[in-house]
Protein backbone atom coordinates (compact mmCIF):
# COMPACT_ATOMS: atom_id res chain seq x y z
CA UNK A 1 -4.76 41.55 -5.48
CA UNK A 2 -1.53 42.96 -6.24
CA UNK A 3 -2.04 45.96 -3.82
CA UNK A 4 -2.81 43.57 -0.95
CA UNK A 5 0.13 41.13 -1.45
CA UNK A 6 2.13 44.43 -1.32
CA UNK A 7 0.75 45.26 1.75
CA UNK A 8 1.26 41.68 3.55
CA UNK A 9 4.69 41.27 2.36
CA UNK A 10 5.67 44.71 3.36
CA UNK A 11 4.64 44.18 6.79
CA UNK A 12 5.97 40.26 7.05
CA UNK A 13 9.35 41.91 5.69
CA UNK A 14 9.18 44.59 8.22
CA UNK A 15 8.86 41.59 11.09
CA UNK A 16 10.05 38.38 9.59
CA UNK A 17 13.92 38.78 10.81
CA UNK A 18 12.89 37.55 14.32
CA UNK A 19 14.24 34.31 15.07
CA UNK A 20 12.55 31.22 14.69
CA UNK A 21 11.50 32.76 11.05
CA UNK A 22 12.91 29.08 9.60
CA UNK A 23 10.68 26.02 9.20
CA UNK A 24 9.21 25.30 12.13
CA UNK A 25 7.88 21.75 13.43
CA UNK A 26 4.47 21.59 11.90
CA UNK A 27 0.97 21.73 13.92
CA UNK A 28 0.20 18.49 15.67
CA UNK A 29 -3.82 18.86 14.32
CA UNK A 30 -5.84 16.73 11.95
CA UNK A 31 -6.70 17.32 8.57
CA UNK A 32 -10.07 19.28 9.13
CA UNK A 33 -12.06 19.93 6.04
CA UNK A 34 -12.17 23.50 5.01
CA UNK A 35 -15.31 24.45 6.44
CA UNK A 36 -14.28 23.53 9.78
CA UNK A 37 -11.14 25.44 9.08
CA UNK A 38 -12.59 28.82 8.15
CA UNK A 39 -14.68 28.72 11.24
CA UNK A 40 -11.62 28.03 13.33
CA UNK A 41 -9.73 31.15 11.59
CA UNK A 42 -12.84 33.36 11.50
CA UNK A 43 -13.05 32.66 15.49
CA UNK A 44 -9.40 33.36 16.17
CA UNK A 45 -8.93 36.02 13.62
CA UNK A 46 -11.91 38.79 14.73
CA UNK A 47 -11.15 37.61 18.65
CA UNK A 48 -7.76 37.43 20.61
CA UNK A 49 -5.71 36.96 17.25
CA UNK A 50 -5.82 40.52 15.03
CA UNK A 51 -4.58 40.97 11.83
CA UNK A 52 -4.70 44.84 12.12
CA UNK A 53 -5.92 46.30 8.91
CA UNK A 54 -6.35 43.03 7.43
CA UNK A 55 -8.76 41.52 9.88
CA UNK A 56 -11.63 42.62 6.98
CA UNK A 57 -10.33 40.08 4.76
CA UNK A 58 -11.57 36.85 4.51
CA UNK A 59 -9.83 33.96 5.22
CA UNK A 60 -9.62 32.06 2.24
CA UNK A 61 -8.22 35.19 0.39
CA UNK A 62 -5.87 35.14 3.07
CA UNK A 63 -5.08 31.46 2.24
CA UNK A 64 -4.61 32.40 -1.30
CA UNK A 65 -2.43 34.75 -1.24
CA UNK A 66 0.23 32.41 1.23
CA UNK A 67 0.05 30.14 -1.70
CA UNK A 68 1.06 33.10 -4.03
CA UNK A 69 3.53 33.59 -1.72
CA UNK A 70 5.43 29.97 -1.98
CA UNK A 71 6.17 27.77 0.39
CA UNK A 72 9.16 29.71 1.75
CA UNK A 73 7.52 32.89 2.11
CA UNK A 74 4.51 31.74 3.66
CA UNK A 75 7.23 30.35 6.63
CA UNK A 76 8.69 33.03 6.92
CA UNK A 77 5.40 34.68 7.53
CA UNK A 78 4.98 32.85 10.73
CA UNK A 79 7.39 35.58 12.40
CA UNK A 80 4.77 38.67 11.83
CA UNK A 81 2.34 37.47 14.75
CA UNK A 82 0.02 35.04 16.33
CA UNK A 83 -2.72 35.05 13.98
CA UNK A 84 -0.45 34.84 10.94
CA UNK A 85 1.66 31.62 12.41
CA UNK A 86 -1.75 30.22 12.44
CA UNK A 87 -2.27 30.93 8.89
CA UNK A 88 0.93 29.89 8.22
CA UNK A 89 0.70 26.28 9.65
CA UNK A 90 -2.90 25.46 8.23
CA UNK A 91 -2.19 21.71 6.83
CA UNK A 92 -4.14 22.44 3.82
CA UNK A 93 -1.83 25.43 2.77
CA UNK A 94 1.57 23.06 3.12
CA UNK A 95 -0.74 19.70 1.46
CA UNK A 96 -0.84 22.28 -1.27
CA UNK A 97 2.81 22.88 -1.59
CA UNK A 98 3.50 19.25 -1.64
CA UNK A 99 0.86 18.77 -4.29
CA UNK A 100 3.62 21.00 -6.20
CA UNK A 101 5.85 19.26 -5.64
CA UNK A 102 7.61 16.60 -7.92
CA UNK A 103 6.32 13.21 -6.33
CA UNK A 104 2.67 12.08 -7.12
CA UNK A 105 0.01 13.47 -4.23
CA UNK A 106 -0.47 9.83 -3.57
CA UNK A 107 2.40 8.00 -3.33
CA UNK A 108 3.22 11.21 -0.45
CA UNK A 109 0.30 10.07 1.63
CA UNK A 110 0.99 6.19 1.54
CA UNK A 111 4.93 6.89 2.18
CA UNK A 112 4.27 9.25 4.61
CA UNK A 113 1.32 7.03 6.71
CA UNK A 114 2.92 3.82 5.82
CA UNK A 115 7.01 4.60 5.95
CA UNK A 116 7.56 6.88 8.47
CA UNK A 117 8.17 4.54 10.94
CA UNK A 118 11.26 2.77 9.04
CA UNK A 119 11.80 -0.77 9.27
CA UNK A 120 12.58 -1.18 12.59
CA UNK A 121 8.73 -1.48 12.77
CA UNK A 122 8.81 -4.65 11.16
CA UNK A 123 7.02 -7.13 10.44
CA UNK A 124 4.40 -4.48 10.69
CA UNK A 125 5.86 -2.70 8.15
CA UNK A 126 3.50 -0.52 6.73
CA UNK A 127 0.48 -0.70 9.67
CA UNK A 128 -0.84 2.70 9.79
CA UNK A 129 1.10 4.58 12.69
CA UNK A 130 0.54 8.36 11.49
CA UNK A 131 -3.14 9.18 11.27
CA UNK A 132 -2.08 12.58 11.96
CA UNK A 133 0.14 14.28 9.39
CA UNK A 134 1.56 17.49 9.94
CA UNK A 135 1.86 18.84 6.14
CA UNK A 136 4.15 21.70 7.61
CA UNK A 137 6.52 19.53 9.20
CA UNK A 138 6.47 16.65 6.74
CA UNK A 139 7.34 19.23 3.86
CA UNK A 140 10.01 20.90 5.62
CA UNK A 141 11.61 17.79 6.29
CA UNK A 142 11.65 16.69 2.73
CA UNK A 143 12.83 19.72 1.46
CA UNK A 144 16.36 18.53 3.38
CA UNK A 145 16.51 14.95 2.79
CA UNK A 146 19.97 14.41 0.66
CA UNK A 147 20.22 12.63 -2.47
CA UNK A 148 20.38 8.83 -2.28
CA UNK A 149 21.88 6.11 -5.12
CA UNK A 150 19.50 3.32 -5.66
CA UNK A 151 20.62 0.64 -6.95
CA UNK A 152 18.04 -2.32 -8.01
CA UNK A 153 19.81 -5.24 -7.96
CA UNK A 154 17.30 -6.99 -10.29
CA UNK A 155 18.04 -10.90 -10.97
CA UNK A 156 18.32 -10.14 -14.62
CA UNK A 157 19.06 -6.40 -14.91
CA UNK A 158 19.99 -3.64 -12.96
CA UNK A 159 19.00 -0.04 -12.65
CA UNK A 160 21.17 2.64 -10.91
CA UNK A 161 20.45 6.41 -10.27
CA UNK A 162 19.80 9.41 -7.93
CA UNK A 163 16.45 9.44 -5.77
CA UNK A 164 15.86 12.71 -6.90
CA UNK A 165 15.75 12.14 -10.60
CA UNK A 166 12.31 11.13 -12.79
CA UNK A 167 13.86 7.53 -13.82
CA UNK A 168 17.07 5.68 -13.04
CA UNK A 169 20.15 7.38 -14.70
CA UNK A 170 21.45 3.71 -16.09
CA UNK A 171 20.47 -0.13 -16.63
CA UNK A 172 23.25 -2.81 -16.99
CA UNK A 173 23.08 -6.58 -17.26
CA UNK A 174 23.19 -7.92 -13.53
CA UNK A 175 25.20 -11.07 -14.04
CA UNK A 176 27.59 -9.41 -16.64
CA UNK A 177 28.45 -6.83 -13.93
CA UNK A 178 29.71 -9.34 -11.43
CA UNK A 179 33.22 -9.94 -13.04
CA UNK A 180 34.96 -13.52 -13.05
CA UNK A 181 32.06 -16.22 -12.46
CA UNK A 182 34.95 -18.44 -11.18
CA UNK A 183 35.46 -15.92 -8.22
CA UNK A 184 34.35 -16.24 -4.78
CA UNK A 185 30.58 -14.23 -4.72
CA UNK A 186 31.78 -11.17 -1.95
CA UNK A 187 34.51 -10.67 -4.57
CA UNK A 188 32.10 -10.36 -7.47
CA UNK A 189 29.78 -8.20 -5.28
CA UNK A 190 32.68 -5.51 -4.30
CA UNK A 191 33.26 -5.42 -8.32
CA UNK A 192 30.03 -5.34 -9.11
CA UNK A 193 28.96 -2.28 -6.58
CA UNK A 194 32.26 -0.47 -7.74
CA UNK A 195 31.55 -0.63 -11.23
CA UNK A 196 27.97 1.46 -10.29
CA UNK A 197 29.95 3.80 -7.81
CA UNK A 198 32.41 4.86 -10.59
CA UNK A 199 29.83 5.26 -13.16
CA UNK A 200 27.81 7.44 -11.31
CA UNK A 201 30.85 8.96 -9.52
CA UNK A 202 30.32 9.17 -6.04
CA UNK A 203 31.77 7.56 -3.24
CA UNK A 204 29.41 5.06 -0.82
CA UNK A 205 31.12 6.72 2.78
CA UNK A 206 29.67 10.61 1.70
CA UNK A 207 25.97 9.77 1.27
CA UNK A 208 23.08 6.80 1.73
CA UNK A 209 22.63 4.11 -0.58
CA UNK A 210 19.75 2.13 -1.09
CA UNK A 211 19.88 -1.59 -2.43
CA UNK A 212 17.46 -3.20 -3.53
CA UNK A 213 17.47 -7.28 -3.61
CA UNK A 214 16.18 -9.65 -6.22
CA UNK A 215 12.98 -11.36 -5.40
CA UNK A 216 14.44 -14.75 -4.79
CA UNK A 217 16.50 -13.02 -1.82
CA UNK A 218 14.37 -10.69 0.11
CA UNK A 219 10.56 -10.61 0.58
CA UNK A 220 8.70 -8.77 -2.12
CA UNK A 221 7.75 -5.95 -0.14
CA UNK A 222 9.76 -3.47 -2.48
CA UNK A 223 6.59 -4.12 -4.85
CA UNK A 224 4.02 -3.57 -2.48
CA UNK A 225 5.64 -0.08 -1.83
CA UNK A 226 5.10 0.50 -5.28
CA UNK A 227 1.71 -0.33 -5.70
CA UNK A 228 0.98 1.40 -2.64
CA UNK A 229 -0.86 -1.27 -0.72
CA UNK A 230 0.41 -3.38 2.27
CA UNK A 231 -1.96 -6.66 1.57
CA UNK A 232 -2.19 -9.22 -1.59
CA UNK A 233 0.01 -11.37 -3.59
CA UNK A 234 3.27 -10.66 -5.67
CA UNK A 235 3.57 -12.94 -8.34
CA UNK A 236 7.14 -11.44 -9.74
CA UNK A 237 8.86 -13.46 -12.99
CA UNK A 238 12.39 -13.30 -12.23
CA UNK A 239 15.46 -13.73 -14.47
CA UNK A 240 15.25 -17.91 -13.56
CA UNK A 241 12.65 -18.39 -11.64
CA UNK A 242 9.14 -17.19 -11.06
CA UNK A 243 7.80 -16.64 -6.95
CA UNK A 244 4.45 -16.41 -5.97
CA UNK A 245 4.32 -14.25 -2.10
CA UNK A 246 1.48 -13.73 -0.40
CA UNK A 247 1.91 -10.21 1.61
CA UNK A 248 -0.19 -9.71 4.72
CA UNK A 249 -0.19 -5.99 6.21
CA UNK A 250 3.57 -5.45 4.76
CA UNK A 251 4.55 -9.73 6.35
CA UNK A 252 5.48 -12.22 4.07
CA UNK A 253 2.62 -15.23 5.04
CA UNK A 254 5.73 -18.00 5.20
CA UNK A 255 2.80 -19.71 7.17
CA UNK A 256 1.16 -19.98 4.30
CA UNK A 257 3.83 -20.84 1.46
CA UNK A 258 5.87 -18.90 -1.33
CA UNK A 259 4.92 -20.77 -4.43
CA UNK A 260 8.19 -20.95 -6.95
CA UNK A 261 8.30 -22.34 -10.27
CA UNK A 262 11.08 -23.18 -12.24
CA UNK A 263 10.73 -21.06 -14.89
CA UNK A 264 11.25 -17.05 -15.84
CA UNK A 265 12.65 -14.29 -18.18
CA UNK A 266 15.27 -16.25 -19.48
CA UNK A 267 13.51 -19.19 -20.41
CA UNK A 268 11.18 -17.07 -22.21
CA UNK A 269 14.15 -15.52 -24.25
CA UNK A 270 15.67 -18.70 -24.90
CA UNK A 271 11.86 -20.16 -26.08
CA UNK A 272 11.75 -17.04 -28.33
CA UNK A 273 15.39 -18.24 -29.96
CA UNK A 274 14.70 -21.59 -30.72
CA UNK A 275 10.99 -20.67 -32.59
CA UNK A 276 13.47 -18.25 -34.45
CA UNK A 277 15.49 -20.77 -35.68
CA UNK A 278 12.98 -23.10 -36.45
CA UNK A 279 11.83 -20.57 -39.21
CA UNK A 280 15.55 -19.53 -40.08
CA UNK A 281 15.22 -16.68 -38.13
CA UNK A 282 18.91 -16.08 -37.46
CA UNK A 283 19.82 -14.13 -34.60
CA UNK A 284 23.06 -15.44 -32.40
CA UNK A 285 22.75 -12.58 -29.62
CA UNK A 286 20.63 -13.34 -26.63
CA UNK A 287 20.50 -9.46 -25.82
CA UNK A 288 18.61 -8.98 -29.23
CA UNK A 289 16.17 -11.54 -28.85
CA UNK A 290 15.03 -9.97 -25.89
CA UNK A 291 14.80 -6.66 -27.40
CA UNK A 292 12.31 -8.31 -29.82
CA UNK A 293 10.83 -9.87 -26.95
CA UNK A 294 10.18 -6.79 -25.44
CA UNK A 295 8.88 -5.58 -28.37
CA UNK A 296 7.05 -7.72 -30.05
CA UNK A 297 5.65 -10.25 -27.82
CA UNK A 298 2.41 -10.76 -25.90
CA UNK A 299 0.21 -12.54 -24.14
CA UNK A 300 -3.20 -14.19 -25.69
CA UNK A 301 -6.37 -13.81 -23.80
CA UNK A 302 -7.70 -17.26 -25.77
CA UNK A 303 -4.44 -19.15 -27.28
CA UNK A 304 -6.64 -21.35 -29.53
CA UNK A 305 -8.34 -18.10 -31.30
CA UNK A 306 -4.94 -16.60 -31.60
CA UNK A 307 -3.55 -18.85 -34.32
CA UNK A 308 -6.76 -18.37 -36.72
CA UNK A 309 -5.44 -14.46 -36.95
CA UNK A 310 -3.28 -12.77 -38.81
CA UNK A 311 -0.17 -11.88 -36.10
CA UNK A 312 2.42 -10.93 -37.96
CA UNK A 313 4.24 -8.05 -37.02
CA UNK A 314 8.16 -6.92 -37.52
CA UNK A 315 10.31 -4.36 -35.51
CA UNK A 316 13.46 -2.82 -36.01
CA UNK A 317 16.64 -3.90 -33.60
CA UNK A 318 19.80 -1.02 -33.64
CA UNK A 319 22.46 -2.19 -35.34
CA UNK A 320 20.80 -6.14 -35.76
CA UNK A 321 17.84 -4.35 -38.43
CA UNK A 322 14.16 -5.98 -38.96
CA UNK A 323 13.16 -8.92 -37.84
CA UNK A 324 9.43 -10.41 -38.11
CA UNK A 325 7.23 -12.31 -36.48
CA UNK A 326 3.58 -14.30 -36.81
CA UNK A 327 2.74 -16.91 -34.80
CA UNK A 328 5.94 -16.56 -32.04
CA UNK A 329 5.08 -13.33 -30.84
CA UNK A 330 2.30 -15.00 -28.40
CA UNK A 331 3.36 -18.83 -28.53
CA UNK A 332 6.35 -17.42 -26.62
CA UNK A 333 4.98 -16.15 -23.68
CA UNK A 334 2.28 -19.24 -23.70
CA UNK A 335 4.76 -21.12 -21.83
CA UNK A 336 4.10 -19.39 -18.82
CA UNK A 337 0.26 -20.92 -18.63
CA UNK A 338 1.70 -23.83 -20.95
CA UNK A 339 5.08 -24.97 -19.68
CA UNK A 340 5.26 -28.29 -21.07
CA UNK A 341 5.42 -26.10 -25.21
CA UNK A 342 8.62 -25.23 -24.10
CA UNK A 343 9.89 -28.84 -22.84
CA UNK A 344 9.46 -27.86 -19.07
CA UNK A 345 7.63 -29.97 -16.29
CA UNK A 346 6.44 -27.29 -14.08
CA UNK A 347 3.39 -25.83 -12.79
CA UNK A 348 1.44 -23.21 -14.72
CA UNK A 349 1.63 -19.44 -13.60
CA UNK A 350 -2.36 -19.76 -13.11
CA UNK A 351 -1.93 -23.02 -11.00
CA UNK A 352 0.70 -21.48 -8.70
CA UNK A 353 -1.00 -18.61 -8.41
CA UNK A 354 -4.81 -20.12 -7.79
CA UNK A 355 -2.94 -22.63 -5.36
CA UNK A 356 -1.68 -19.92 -3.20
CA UNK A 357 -5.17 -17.91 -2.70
CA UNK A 358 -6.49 -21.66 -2.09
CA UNK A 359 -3.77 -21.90 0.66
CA UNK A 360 -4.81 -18.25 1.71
CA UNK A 361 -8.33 -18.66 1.77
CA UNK A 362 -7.88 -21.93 4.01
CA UNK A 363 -5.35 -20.35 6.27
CA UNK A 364 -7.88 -18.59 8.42
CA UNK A 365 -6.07 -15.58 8.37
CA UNK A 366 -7.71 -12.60 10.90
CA UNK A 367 -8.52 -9.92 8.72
CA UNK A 368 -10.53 -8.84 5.60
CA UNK A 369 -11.02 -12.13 4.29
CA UNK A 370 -10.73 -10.47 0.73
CA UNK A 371 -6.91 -9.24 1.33
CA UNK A 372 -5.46 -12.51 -1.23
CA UNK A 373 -7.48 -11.45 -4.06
CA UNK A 374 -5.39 -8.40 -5.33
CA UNK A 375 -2.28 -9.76 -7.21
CA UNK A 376 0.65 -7.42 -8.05
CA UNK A 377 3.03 -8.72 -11.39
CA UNK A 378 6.22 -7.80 -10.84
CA UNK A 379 9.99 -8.26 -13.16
CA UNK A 380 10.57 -6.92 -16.65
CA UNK A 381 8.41 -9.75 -18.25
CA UNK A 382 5.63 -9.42 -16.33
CA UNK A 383 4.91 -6.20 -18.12
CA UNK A 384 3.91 -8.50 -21.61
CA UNK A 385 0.94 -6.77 -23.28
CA UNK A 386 -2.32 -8.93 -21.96
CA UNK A 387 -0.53 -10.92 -18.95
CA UNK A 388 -2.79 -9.46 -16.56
CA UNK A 389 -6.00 -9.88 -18.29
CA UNK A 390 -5.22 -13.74 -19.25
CA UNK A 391 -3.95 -14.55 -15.57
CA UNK A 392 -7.35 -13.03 -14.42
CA UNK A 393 -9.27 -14.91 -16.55
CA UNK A 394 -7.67 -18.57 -16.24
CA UNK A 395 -7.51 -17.63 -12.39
CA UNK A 396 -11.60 -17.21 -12.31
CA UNK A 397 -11.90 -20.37 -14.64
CA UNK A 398 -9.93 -22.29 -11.97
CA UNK A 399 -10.71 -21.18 -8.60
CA UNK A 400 -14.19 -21.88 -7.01
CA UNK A 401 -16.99 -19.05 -6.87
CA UNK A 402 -16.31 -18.57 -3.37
CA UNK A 403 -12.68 -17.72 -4.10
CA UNK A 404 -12.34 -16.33 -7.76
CA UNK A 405 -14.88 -13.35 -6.97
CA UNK A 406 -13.18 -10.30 -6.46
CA UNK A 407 -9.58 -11.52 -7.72
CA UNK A 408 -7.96 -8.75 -9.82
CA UNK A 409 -4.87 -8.98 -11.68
CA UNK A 410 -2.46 -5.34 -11.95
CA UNK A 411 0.43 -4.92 -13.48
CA UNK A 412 3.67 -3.37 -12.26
CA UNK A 413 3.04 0.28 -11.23
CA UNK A 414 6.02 1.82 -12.96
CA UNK A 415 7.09 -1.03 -15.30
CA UNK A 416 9.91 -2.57 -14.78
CA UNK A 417 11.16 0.01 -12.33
CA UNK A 418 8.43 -0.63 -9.78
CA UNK A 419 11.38 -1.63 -7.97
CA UNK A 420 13.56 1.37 -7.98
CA UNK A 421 10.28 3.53 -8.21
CA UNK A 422 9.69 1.95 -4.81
CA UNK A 423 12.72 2.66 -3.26
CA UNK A 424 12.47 6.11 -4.73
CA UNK A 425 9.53 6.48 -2.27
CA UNK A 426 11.17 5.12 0.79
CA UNK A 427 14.41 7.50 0.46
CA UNK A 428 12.15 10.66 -0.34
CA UNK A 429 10.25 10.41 3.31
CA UNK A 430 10.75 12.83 5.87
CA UNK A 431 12.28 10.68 8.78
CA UNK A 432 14.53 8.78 5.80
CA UNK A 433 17.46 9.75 7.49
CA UNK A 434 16.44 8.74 11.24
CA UNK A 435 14.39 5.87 10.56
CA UNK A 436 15.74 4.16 7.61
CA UNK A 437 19.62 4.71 7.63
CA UNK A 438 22.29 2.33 8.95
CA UNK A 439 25.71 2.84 9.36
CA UNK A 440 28.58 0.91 8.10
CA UNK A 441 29.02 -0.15 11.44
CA UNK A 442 25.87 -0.32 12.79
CA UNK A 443 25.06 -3.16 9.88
CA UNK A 444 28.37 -5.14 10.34
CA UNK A 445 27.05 -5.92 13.82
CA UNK A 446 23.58 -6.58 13.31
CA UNK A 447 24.48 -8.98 10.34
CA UNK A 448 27.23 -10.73 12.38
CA UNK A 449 24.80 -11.29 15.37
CA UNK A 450 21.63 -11.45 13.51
CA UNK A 451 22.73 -12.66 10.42
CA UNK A 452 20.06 -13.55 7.70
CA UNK A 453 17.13 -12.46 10.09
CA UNK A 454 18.82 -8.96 9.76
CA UNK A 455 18.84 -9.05 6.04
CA UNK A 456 15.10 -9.85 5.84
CA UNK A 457 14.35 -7.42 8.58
CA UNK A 458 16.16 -4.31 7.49
C-alpha cells in the first residue's frame, strides 16, 4: 500500500500545479449507493477515462487511498486527469471527510437540507429544498466559513462564545448584565452587548454575530434546530414564564394558540427557598439555591409514592458548603404539574400542554396528522431529572386514546445550550455567509420598514 500511494502522489505532484488545483464546486449528482458507484467508475475507468498504469486497480482501493490522502490532497488530485477528477468528486469520498470532521454526521445533513436556504425562506423555514447535496462543495465551503460570536440571550442566563468551539466560552446572569434597571431598555441592551464584546474581545463591525432571543420574544424555532426536526411542540420553562408553541414545518401555528403560563425557573427557585426556611435551612443567596436546584432536585414519576421513600440527599455548594435535602428535592419541581403547592392559580404544565395537541388535533391541519405528538422541553429547568417521563405520563392519563397515542416527551438536545448548540449549527453551514448574514445597514432598514415582522422573520 505504501508503494502505490508513492506512486499516485508522485504522479498527482508531477501534474497538480495546473490551475484550478483548489476546491472546486462539487458534482451536481445524487448520493448513489456504492454499488452503483463502482459500476459507474469501473465503466469510465477501463473506457474513455485511463488511469495509465493504475487502470488494474480496483476502484475502491482507489477510493481508499484518496481518503489516506486527506481531504486536501485528494483536491488537489483533481488536476492529474479526467478519470482522477472523477475520483476526486465521488460524494461518498468528501461525506467521509465531513464524517471527520468536528460536527456530528447528523446535525451536517439536517443543517445542510434544512438551512441552506437561510431565512429569507421563511415561514418555510426548514422545508426540504436540497435533496441533492454535493459533499465536495458543501465541505469546501465550510472549511471557509469565519468564526461567529453567539450570544444566547436566555431570559434567565446567558451563554457567549465562538461557533467554532465544543461549548460556549462563558455564562452570565441575563438581567444582572443589563446595568441600571431604572434606564431606558436600548441603553441597557448597548451595555449589556458591550459587556460580552469586551469579554470575549472582539469588535461586532470585523465579524458576524449571532443572537439568539428568549422564548417569550421570538418563535421557538432555535429549539427545533436543535433537535433537528421542523414539526412538534416546544414547551420551553423560561426564567418567568413557561410557553407552550406548536411548530409546523419550521411556522409557529399562531392559528392555533401559544399556550403561556405564569410560572417558570424563578418561581421554582424561590419555591425551593421558602421549603428551606421552613426547615431552617438558611441560605440568603438566590444564586445558591439554584445551584442546589440544579443539583439536587427532580421530578417524581408518582408524587404520592415519593413521600413513603427515603429522599434525602445533600450536595456541596463552593464557598456556601453542604446543604441537605429529603422531601424538597421533588416537592419543588411538583409545582409545575401542581401550581396551587406553591400559592399560584395557574394551569398545570400537563394541562397546557394536553390543551394545545387538543387545539392541534382539532385544527385540521394538512399534513401527517401525527406531527403535534413530539414535544421538545426546552430552558435550564426543563432539564430536571424525570420531567420528561412524568409529562408523558400525565399527558397519556389526560388526553383521549385517539390523541395520547404516539405522544413522546424529549428533553433538550444539548441541555441547556440547545439554544446556542442550535445556533452553532446555523453559523457552521456552507451558504452562512450568503444566506444568513445581514448588514448593519441592511437590518436598520428592514426593522424601520418592517419593524416587528422583521424581527420574527429574520
Amino acid at each position: 500500500m505504501a508503494m502505490l500511494l508513492r506512486k499516485v502522489w508522485g504522479s498527482v505532484l508531477a501534474r497538480a500545479a495546473a490551475p484550478g488545483a483548489d476546491l472546486p464546486p462539487g458534482s451536481p449528482r445524487a448520493r448513489r449507493a456504492h454499488a452503483q458507484r463502482a459500476e459507474q467508475f469501473q465503466y469510465q475507468y477501463h473506457g474513455s477515462l485511463s488511469l495509465g498504469a493504475l487502470d488494474a486497480v480496483p476502484t475502491d482501493v482507489l477510493a481508499q487511498i484518496l481518503r489516506l490522502l486527506g481531504p486536501l490532497d485528494a483536491a488537489r488530485s483533481s488536476a492529474v486527469c479526467r478519470a482522477w477528477r472523477v475520483l476526486a468528486s465521488d460524494n461518498g469520498l468528501w461525506a467521509f471527510f465531513l464524517r471527520l470532521g468536528p460536527e456530528p454526521w447528523d446535525l451536517v445533513v439536517f443543517a445542510e437540507t434544512h438551512l441552506a436556504a437561510g431565512p429569507s425562506s421563511h415561514p418555510w423555514l426548514y422545508y426540504d429544498s436540497s435533496p441533492q447535496l454535493s459533499f465536495k462543495q458543501i465541505y469546501g465551503l465550510r472549511a471557509v466559513v469565519p468564526g461567529i460570536l453567539i450570544v444566547d440571550g436566555g431570559s434567565g442566563y446567558c451563554k457567549y462564545g465562538w461557533s467554532k468551539y465544543a461549548a460556549p466560552s462563558g455564562r452570565c446572569a441575563t438581567f444582572l448584565e443589563f446595568g441600571n434597571i431604572e434606564a431606558p431598555m436600548y441603553a441597557r441592551l448597548r451595555h449589556f452587548f458591550s459587556t460580552i464584546y469586551t469579554r470575549m474581545q472582539i469588535k461586532p463591525s470585523t465579524q458576524p454575530v449571532i443572537v439568539v432571543l428568549p422564548l417569550c420574544h421570538s418563535d421557538g424555532s432555535s429549539i427545533f434546530v436543535a433537535s433537528k426536526r421542523t414539526s412538534g411542540i416546544v414547551v420551553h420553562i423560561g426564567f418567568n414564564t413557561t410557553s407552550v408553541v406548536p411548530i409546523f414545518q419550521g411556522r409557529v401555528m399562531y392559528e392555533i394558540g401559544v399556550e403561556t403560563v405564569g410560572q417558570g425557573a424563578l418561581k421554582l427557585t424561590g419555591f425551593l427557598k421558602e421549603l428551606m426556611q421552613r426547615r431552617n435551612i438558611s441560605c440568603e443567596s438566590l444564586y445558591t439555591v439554584r445551584a442546589i436546584k440544579e443539583k439536587l432536585c427532580y421530578v417524581a414519576a408518582d408524587y404520592e409514592a415519593e413521600l413513603r421513600k427515603d429522599t434525602q440527599a445533600s450536595c456541596e455548594v463552593d464557598g456556601e458548603g453542604w446543604f441537605t435535602l429529603s422531601e424538597e428535592r421533588f416537592k419543588t419541581p411538583e409545582i409545575l404539574f401542581q401550581p396551587h403547592m406553591g400559592g399560584m392559580r395557574a394551569m398545570g404544565l400537563h394541562k397546557a400542554v394536553a390543551l394545545c395537541m387538543d387545539h392541534c388535533y382539532t385544527s385540521g391541519t394538512v399534513g401527517d396528522d401525527s406531527w403535534y405528538k413530539t414535544a421538545i422541553l426546552a430552558g435550564g429547568s426543563s432539564c430536571l431529572p424525570g420531567l420528561p417521563e412524568r409529562l408523558e405520563k400525565e399527558l397519556h392519563q389526560l388526553l383521549p386514546p385517539y390523541i395520547s397515542e404516539g405522544i413522546r416527551v424529549l428533553p433538550p438536545s444539548f441541555g441547556t445550550d440547545s439554544a446556542w448548540f442550535a445556533a452553532k449549527m446555523i453559523s457552521n453551514v456552507s451558504t452562512f455567509t450568503e444566506a444568513w448574514c445581514v448588514k448593519k445597514k441592511q437590518f436598520c432598514q428592514k426593522t424601520r420598514r418592517n419593524g416587528p415582522l422583521f424581527m420574527n422573520s429574520w
